[in-house]
N, C-alpha and C. Protein backbone atom coordinates (compact mmCIF):
# COMPACT_ATOMS: atom_id res chain seq x y z
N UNK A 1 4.01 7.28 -25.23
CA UNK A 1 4.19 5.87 -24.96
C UNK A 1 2.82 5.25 -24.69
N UNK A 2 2.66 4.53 -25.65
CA UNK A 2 1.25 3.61 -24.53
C UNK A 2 1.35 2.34 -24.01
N UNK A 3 0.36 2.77 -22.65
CA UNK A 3 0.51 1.72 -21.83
C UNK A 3 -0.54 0.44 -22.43
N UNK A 4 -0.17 -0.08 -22.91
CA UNK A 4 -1.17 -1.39 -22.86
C UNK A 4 -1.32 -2.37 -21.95
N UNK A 5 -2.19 -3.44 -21.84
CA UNK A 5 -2.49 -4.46 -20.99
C UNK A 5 -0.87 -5.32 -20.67
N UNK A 6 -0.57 -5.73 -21.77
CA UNK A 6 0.89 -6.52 -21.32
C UNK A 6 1.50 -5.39 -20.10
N UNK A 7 1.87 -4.48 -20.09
CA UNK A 7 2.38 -3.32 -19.38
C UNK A 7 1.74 -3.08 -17.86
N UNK A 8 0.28 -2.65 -18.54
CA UNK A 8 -0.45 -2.94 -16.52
C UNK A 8 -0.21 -3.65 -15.81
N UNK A 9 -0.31 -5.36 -16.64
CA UNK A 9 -0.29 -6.68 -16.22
C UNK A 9 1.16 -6.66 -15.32
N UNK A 10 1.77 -6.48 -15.88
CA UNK A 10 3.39 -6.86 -15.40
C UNK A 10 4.05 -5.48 -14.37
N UNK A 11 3.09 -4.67 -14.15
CA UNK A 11 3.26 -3.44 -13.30
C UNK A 11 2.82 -4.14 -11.94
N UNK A 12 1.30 -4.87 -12.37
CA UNK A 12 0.86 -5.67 -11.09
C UNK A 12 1.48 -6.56 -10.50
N UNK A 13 1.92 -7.13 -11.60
CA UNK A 13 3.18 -8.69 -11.23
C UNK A 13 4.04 -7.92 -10.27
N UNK A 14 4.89 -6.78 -10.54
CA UNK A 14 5.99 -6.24 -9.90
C UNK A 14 5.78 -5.91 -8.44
N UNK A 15 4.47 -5.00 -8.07
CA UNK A 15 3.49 -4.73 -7.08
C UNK A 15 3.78 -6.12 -6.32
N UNK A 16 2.56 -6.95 -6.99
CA UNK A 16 2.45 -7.88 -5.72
C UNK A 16 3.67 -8.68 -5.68
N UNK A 17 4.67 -8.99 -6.29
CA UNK A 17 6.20 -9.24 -5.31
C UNK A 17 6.71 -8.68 -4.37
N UNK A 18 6.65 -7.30 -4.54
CA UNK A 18 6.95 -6.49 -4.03
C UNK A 18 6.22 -6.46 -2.43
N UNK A 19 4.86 -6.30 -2.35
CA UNK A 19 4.29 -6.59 -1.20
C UNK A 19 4.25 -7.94 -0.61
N UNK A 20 4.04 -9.43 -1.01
CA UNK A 20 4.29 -10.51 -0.78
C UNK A 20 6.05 -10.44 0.08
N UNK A 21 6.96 -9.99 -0.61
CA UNK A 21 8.53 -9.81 -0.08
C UNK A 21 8.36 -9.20 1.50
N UNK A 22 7.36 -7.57 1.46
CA UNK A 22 7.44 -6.96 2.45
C UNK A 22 6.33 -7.29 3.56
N UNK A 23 5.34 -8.31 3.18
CA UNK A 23 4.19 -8.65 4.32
C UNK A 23 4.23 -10.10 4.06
N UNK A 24 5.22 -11.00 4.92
CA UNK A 24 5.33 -12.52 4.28
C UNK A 24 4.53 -13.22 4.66
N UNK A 25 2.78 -12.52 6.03
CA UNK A 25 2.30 -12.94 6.45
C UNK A 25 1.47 -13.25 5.32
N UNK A 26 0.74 -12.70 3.94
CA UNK A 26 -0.35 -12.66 3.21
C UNK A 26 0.18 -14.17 2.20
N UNK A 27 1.36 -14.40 2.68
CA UNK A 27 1.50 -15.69 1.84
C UNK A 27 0.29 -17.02 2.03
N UNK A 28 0.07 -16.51 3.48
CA UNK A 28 -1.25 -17.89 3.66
C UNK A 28 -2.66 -17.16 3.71
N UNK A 29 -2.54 -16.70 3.15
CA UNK A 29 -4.00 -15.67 2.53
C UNK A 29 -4.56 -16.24 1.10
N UNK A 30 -5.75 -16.39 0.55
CA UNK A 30 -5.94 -16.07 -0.70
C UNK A 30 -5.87 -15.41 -1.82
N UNK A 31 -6.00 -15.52 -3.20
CA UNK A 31 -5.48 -14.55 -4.09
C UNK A 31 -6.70 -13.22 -4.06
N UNK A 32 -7.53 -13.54 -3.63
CA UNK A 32 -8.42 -12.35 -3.48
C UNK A 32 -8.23 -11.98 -2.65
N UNK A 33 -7.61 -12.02 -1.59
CA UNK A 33 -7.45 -11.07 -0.33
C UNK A 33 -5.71 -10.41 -0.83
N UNK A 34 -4.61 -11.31 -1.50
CA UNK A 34 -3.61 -10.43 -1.97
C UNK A 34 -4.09 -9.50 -2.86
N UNK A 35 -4.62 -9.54 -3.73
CA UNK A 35 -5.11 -8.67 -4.73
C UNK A 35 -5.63 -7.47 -4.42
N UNK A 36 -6.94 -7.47 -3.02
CA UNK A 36 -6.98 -6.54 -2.46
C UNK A 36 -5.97 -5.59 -2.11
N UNK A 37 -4.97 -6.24 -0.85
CA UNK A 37 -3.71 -5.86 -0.47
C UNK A 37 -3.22 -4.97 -1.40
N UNK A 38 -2.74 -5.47 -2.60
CA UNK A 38 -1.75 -5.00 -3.89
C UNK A 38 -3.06 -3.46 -3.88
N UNK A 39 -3.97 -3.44 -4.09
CA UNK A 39 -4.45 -2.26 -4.84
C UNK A 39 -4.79 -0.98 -3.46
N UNK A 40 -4.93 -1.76 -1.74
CA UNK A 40 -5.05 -0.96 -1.04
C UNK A 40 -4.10 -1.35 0.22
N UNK A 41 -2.76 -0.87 0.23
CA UNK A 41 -2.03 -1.33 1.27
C UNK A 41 -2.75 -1.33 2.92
N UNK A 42 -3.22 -0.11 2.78
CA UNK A 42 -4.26 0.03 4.19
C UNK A 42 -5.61 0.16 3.90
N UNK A 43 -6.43 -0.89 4.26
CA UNK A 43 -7.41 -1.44 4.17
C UNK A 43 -8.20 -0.54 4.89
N UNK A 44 -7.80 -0.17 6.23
CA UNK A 44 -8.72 0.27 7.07
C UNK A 44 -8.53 2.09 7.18
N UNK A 45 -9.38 2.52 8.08
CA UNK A 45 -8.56 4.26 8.77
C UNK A 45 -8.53 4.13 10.02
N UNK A 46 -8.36 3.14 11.11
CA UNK A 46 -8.51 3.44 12.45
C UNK A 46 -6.90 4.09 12.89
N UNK A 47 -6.67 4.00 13.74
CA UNK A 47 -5.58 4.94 14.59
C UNK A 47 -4.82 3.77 14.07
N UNK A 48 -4.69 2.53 14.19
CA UNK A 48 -3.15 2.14 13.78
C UNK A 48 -2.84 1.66 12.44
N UNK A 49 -3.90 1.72 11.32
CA UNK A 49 -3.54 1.43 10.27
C UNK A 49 -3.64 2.98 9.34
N UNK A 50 -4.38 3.71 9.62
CA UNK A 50 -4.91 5.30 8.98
C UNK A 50 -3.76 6.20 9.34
N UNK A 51 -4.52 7.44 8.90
CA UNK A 51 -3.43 9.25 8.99
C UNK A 51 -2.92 9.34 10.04
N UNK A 52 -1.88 9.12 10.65
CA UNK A 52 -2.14 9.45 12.33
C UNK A 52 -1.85 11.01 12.25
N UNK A 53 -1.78 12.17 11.68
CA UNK A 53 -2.25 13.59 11.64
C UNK A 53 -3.74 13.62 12.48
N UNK A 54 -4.45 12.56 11.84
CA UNK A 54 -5.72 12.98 11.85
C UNK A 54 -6.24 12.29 13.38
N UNK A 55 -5.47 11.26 13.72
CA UNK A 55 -5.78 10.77 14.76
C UNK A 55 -5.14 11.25 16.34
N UNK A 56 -3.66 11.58 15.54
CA UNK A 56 -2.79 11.72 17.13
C UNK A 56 -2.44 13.53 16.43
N UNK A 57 -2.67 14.05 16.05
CA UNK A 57 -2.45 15.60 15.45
C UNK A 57 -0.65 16.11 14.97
N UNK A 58 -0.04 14.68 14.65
CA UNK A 58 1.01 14.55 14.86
C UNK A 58 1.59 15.63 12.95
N UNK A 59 2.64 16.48 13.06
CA UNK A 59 2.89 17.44 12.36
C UNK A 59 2.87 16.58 10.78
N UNK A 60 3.17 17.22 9.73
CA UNK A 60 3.80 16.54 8.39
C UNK A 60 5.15 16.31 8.57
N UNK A 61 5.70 15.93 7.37
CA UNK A 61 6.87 16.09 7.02
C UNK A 61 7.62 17.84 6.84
N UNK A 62 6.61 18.45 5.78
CA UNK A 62 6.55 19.48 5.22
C UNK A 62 6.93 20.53 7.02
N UNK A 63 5.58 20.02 7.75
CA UNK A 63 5.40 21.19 8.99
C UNK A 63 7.07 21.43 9.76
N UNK A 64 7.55 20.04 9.72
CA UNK A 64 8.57 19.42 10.75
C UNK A 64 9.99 20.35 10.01
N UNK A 65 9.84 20.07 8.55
CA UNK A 65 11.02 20.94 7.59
C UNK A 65 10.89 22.57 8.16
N UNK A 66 9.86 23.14 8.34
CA UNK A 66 9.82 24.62 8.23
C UNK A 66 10.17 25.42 9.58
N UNK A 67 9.78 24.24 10.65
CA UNK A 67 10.34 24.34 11.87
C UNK A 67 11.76 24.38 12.46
């Protein structure tokens, strides 16, 4: 199958509805700051937007199953 541009394009369209629906705050944002958004949901790594494994040593999914 190839993906062409019409195809990416409208993958992105789907994306940023999709996030606009679930963060209704970025509605009064610019299109360059949604655009960001769309390609990196978490912008940052501190403790409340990042891994929290890495921050609070808190198990996986995987660890929590085997237990």
């Amino acid at each position: 199958m190839n993906r062409d541009a019409t195809f990416r394009r409208a993958q992105r369209q789907r994306i940023k509805a999709k996030r606009l629906r679930e963060m209704r705050w970025l509605r009064d944002r610019d299109a360059a700051e949604i655009g960001i958004h769309i390609d990196t949901p978490k912008r940052c790594s501190c403790p409340f937007c990042g891994n929290p494994r890495r921050h609070f040593g808190q198990p996986t999914r995987q660890e929590l199953q085997e237990t």
